[in-house]
PDB file of N, CA and C in Angstrom:
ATOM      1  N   UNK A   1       0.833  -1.177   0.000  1.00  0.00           N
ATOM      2  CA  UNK A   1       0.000   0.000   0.000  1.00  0.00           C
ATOM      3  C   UNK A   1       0.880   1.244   0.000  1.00  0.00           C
ATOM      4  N   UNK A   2       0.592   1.966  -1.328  1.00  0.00           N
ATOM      5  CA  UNK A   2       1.253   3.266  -1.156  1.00  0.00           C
ATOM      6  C   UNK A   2       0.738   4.561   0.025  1.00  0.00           C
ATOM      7  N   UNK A   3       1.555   5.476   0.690  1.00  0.00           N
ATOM      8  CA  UNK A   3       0.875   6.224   1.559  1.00  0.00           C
ATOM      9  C   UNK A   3       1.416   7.485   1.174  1.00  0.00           C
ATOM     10  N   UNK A   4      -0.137   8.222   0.478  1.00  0.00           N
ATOM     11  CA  UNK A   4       0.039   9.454   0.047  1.00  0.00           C
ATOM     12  C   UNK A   4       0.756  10.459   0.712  1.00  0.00           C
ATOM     13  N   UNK A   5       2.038  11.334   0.112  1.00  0.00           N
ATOM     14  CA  UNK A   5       2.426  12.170   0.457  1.00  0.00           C
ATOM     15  C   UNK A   5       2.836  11.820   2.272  1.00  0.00           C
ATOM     16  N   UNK A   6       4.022  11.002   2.164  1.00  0.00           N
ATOM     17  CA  UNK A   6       4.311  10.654   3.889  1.00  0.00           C
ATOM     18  C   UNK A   6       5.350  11.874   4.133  1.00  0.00           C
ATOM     19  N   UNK A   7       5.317  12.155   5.312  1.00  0.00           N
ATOM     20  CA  UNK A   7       6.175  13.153   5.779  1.00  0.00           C
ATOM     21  C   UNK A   7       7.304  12.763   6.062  1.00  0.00           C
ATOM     22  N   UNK A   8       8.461  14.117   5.851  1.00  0.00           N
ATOM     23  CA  UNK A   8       9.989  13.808   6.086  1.00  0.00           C
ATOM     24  C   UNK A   8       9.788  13.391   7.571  1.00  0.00           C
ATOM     25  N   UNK A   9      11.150  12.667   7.753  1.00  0.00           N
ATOM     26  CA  UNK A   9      11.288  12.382   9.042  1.00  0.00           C
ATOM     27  C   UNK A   9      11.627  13.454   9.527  1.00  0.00           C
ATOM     28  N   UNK A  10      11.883  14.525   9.179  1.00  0.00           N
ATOM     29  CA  UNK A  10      12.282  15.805  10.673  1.00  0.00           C
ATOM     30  C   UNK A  10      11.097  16.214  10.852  1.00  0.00           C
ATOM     31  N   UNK A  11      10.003  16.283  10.178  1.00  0.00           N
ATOM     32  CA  UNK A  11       8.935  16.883  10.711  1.00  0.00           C
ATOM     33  C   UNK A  11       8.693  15.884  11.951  1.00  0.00           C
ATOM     34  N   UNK A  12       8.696  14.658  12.365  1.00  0.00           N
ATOM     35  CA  UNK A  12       8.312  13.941  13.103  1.00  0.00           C
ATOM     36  C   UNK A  12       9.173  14.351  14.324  1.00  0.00           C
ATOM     37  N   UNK A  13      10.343  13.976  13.648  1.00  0.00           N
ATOM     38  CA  UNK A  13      11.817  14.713  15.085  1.00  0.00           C
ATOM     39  C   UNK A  13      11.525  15.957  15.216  1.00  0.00           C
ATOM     40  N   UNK A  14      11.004  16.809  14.754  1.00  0.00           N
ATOM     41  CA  UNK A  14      10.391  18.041  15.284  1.00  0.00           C
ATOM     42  C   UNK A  14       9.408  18.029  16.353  1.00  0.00           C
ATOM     43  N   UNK A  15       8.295  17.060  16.358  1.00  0.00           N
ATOM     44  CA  UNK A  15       7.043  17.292  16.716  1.00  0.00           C
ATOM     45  C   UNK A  15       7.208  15.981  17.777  1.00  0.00           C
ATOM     46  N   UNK A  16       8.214  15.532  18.077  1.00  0.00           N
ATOM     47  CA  UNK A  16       8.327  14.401  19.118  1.00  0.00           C
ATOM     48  C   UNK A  16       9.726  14.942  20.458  1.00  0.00           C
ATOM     49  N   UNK A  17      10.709  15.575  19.564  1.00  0.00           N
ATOM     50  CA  UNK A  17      11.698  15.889  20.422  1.00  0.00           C
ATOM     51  C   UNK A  17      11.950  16.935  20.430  1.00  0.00           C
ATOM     52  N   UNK A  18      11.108  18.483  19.389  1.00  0.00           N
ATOM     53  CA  UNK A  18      11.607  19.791  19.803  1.00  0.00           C
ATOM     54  C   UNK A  18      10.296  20.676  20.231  1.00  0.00           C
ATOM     55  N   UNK A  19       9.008  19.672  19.714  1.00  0.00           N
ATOM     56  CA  UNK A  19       7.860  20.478  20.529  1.00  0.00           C
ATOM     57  C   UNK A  19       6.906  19.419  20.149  1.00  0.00           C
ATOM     58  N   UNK A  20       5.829  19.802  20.870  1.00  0.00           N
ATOM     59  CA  UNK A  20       4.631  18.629  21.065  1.00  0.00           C
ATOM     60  C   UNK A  20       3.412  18.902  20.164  1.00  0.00           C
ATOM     61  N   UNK A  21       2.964  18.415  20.029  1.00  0.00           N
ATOM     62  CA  UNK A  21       1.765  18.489  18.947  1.00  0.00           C
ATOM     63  C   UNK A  21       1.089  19.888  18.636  1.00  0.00           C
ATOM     64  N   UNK A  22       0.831  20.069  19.891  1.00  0.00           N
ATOM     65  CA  UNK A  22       0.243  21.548  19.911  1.00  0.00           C
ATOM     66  C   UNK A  22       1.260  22.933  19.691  1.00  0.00           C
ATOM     67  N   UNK A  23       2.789  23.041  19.432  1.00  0.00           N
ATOM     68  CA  UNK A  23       3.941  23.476  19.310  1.00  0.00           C
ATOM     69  C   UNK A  23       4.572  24.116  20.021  1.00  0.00           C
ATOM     70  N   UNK A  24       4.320  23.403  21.157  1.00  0.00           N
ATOM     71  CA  UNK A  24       4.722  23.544  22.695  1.00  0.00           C
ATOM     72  C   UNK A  24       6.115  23.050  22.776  1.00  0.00           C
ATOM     73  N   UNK A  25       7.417  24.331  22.781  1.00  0.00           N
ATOM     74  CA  UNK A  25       8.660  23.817  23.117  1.00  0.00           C
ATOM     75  C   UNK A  25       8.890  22.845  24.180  1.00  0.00           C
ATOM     76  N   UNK A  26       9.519  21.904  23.788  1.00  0.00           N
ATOM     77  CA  UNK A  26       9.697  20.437  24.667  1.00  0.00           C
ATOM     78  C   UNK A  26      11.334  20.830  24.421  1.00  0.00           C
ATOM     79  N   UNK A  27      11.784  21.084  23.807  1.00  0.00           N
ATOM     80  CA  UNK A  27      13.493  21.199  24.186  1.00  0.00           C
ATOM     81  C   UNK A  27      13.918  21.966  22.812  1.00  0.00           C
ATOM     82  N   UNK A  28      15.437  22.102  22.886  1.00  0.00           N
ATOM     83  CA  UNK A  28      15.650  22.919  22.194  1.00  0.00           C
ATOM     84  C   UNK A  28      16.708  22.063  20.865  1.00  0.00           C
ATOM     85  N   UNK A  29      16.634  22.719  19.658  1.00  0.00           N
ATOM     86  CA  UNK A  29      17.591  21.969  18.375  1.00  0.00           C
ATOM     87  C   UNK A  29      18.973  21.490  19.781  1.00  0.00           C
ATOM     88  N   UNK A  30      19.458  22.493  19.979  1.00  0.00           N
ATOM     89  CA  UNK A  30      21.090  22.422  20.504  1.00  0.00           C
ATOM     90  C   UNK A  30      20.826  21.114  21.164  1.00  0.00           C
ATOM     91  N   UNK A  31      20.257  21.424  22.367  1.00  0.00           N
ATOM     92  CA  UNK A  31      20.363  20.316  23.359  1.00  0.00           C
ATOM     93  C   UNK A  31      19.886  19.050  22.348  1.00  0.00           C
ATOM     94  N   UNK A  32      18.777  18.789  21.690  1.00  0.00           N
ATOM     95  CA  UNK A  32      19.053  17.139  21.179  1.00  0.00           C
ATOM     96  C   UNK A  32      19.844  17.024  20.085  1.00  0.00           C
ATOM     97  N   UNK A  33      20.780  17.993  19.538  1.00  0.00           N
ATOM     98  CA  UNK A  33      21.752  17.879  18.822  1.00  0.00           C
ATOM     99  C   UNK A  33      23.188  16.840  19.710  1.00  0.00           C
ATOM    100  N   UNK A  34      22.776  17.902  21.128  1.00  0.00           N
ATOM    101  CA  UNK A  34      24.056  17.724  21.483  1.00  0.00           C
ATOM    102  C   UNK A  34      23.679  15.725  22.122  1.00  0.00           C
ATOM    103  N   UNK A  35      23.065  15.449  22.467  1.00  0.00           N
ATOM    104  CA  UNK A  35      22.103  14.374  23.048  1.00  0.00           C
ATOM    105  C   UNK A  35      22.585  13.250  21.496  1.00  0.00           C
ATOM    106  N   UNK A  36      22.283  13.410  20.572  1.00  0.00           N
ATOM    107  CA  UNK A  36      22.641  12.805  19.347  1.00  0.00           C
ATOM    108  C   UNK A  36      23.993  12.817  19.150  1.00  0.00           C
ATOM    109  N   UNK A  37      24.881  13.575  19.441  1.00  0.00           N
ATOM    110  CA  UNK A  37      25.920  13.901  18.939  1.00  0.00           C
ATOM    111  C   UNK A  37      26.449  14.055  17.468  1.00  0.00           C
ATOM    112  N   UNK A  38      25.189  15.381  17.077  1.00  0.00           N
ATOM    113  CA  UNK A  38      25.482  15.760  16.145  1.00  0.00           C
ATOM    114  C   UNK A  38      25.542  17.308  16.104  1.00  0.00           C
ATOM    115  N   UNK A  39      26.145  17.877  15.287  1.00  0.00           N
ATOM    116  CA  UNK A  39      26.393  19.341  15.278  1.00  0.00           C
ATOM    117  C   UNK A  39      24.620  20.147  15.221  1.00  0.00           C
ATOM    118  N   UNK A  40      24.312  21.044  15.483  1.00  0.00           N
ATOM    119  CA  UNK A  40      22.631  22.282  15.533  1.00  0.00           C
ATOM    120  C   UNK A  40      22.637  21.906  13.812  1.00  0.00           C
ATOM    121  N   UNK A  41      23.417  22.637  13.343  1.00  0.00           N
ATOM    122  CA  UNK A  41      23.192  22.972  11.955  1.00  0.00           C
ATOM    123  C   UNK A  41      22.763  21.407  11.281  1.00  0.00           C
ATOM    124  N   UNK A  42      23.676  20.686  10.943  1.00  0.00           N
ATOM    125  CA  UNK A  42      23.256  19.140  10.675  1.00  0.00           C
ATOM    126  C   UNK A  42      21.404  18.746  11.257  1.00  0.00           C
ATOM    127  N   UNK A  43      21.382  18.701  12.452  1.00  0.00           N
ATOM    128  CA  UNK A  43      20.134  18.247  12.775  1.00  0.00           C
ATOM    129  C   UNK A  43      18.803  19.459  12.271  1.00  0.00           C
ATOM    130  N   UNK A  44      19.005  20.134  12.517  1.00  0.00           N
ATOM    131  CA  UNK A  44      18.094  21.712  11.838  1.00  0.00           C
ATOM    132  C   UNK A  44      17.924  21.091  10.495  1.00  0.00           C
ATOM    133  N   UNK A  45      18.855  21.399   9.633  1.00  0.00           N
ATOM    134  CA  UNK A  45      18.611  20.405   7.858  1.00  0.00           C
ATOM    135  C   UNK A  45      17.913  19.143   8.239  1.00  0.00           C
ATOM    136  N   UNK A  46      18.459  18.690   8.791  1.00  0.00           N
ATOM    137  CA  UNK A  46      16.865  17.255   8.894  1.00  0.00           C
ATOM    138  C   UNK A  46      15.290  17.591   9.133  1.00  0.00           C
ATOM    139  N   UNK A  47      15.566  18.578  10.375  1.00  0.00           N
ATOM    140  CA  UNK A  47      14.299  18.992  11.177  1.00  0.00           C
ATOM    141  C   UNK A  47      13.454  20.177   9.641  1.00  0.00           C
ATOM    142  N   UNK A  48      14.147  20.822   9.176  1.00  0.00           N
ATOM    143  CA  UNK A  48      13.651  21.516   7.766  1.00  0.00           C
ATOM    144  C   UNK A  48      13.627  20.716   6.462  1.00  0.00           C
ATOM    145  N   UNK A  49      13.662  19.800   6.385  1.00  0.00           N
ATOM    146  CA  UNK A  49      13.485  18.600   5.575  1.00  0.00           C
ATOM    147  C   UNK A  49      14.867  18.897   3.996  1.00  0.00           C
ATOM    148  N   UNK A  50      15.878  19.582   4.214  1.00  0.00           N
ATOM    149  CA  UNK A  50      16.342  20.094   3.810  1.00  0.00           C
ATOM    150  C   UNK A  50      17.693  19.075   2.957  1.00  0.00           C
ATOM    151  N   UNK A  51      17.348  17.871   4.058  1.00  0.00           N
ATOM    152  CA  UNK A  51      18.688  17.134   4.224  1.00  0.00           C
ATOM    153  C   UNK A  51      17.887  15.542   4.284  1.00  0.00           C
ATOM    154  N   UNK A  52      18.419  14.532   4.115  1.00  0.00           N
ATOM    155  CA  UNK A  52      17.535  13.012   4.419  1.00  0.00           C
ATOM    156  C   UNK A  52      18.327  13.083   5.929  1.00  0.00           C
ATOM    157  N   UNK A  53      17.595  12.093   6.093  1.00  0.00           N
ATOM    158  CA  UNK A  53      17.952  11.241   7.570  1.00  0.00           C
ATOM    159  C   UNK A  53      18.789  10.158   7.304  1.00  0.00           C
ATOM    160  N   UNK A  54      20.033  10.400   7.567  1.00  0.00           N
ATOM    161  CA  UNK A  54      21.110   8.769   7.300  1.00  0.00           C
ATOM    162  C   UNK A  54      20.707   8.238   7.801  1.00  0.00           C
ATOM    163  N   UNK A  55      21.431   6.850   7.770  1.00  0.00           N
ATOM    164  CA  UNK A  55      21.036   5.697   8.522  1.00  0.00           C
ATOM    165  C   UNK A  55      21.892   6.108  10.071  1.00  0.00           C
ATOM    166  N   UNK A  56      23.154   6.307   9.956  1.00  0.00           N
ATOM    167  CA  UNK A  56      23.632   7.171  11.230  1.00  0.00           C
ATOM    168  C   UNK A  56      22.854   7.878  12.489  1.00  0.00           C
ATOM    169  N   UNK A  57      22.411   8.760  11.479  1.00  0.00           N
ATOM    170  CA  UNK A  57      21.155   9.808  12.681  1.00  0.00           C
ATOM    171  C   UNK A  57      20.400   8.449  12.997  1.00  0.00           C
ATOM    172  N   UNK A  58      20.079   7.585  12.204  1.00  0.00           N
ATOM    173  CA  UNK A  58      18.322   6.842  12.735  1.00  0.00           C
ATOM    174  C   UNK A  58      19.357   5.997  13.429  1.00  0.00           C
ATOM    175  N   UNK A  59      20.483   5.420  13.729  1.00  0.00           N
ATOM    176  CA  UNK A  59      20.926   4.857  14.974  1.00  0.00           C
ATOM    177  C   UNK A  59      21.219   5.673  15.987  1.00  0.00           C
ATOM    178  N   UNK A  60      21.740   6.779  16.063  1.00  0.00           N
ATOM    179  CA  UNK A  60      21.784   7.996  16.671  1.00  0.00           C
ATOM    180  C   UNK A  60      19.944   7.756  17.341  1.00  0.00           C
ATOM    181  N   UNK A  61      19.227   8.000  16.718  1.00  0.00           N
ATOM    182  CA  UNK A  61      17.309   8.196  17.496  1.00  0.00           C
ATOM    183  C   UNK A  61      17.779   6.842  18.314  1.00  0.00           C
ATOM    184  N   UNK A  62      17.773   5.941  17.560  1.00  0.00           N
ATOM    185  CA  UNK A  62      17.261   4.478  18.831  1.00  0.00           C
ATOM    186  C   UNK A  62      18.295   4.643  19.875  1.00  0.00           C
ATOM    187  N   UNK A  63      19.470   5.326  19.784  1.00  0.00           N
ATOM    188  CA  UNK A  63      20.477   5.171  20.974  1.00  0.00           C
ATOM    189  C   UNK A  63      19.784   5.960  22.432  1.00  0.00           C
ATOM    190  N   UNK A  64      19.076   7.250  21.764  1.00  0.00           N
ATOM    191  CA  UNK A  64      18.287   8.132  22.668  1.00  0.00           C
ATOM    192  C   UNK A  64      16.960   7.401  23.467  1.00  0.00           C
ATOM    193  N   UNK A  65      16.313   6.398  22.621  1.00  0.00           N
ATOM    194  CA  UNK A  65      14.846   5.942  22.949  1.00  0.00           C
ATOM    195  C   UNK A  65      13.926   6.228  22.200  1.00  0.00           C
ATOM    196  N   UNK A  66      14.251   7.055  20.706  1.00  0.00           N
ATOM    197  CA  UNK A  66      13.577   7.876  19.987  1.00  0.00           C
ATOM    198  C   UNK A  66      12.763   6.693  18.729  1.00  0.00           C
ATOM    199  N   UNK A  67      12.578   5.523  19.183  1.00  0.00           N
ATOM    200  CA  UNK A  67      12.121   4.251  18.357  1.00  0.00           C
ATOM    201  C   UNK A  67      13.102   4.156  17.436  1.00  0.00           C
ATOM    202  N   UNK A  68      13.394   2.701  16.544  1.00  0.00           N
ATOM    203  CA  UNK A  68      13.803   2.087  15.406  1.00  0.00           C
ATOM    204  C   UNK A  68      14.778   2.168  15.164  1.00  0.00           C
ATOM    205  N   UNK A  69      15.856   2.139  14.618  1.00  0.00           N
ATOM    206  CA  UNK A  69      16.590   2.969  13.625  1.00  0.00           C
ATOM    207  C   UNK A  69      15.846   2.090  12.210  1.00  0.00           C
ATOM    208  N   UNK A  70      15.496   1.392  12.002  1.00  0.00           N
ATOM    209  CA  UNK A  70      14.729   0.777  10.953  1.00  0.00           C
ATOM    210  C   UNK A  70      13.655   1.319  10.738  1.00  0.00           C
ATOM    211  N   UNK A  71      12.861   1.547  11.828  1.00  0.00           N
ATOM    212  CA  UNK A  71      11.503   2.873  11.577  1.00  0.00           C
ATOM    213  C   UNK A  71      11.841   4.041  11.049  1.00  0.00           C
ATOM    214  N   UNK A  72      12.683   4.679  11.874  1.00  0.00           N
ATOM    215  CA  UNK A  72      13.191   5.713  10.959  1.00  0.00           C
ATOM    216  C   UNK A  72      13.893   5.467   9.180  1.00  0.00           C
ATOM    217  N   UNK A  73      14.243   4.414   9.118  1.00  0.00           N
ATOM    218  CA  UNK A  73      15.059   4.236   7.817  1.00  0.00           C
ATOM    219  C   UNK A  73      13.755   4.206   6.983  1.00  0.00           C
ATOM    220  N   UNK A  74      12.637   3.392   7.698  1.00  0.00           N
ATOM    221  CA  UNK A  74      11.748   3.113   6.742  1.00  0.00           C
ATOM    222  C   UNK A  74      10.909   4.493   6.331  1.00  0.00           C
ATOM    223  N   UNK A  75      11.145   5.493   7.308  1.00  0.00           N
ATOM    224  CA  UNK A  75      10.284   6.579   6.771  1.00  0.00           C
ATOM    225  C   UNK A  75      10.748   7.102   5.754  1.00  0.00           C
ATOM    226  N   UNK A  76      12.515   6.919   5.888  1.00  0.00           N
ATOM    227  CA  UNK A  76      13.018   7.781   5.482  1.00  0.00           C
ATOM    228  C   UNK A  76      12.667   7.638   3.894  1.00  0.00           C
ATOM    229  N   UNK A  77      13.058   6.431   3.765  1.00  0.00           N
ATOM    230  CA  UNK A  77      12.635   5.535   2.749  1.00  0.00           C
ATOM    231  C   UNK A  77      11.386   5.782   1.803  1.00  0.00           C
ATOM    232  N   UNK A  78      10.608   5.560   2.495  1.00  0.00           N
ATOM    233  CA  UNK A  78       8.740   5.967   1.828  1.00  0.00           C
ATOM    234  C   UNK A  78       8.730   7.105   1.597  1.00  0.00           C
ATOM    235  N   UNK A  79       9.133   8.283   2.308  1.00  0.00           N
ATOM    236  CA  UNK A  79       9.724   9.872   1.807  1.00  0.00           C
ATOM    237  C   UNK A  79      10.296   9.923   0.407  1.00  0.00           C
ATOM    238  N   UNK A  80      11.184   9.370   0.472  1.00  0.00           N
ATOM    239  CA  UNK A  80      12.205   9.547  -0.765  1.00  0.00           C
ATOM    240  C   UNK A  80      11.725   8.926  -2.109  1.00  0.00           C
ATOM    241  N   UNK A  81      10.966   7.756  -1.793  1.00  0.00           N
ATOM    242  CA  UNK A  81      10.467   7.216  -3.186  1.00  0.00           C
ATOM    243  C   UNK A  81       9.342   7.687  -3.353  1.00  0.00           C
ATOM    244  N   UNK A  82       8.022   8.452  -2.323  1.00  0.00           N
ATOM    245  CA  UNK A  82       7.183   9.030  -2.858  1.00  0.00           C
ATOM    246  C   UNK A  82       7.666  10.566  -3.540  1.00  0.00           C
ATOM    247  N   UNK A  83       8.611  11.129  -3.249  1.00  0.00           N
ATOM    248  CA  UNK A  83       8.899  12.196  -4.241  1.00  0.00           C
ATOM    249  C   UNK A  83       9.521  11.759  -5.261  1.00  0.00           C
ATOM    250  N   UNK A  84      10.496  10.685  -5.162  1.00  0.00           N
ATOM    251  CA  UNK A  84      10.520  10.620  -6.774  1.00  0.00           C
ATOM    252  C   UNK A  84      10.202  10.098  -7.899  1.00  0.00           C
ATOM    253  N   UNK A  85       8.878   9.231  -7.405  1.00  0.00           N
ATOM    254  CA  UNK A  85       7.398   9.187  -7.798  1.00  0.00           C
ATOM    255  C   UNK A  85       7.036  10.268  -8.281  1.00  0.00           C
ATOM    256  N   UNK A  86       7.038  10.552  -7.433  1.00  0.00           N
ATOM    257  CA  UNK A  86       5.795  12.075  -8.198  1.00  0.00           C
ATOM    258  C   UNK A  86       6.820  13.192  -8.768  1.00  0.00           C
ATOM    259  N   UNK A  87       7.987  13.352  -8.789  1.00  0.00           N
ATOM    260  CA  UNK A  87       8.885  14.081  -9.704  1.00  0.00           C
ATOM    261  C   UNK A  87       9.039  13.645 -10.983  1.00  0.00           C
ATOM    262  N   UNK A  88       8.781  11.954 -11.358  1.00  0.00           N
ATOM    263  CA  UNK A  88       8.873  11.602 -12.470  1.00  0.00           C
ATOM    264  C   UNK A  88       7.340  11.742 -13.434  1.00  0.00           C
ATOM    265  N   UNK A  89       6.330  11.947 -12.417  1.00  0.00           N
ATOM    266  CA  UNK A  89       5.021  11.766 -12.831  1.00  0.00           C
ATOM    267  C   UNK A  89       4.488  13.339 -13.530  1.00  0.00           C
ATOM    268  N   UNK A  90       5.302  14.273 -13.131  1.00  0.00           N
ATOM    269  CA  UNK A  90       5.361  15.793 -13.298  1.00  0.00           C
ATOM    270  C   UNK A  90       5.204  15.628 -14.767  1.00  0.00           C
TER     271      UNK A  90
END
């Protein structure tokens, strides 16, 4: 089953680890940058969909508690082939 238009994974790492549904700051880029051990700027390009999610970062999430690194791969995944799906369909 295809799933229309799935969202990047930073929107999710946005809305799970930098604010809550309602867009209620829950913490800040730096601090789960630094928590990941990855540089602000690096994780920001994910969180702005700007950048994919390596497989790195998605072991980086499960090291935190942040589910999968395979969940994440798989989003990352269904992201990437529904745009270039629909880039070829243009």
């Amino acid at each position: 089953m295809n799933m229309h238009n799935p969202p990047h994974p930073g929107e999710l790492i946005k809305t799970f680890l930098i604010e809550d549904e309602d867009g209620n700051k829950i913490d800040s880029i730096a601090n789960v940058a630094k928590k990941l051990g990855v540089s602000r700027s690096a994780l920001n390009k994910v969180i702005n969909g700007s950048a994919s999610l390596s497989l790195e970062m998605a072991l980086r999430l499960e090291t935190i508690g942040s589910g999968s690194a395979e969940m994440w791969a798989k989003m990352q995944s269904d992201y990437t082939l529904w745009q270039l799906r629909n880039q070829s369909a243009a």
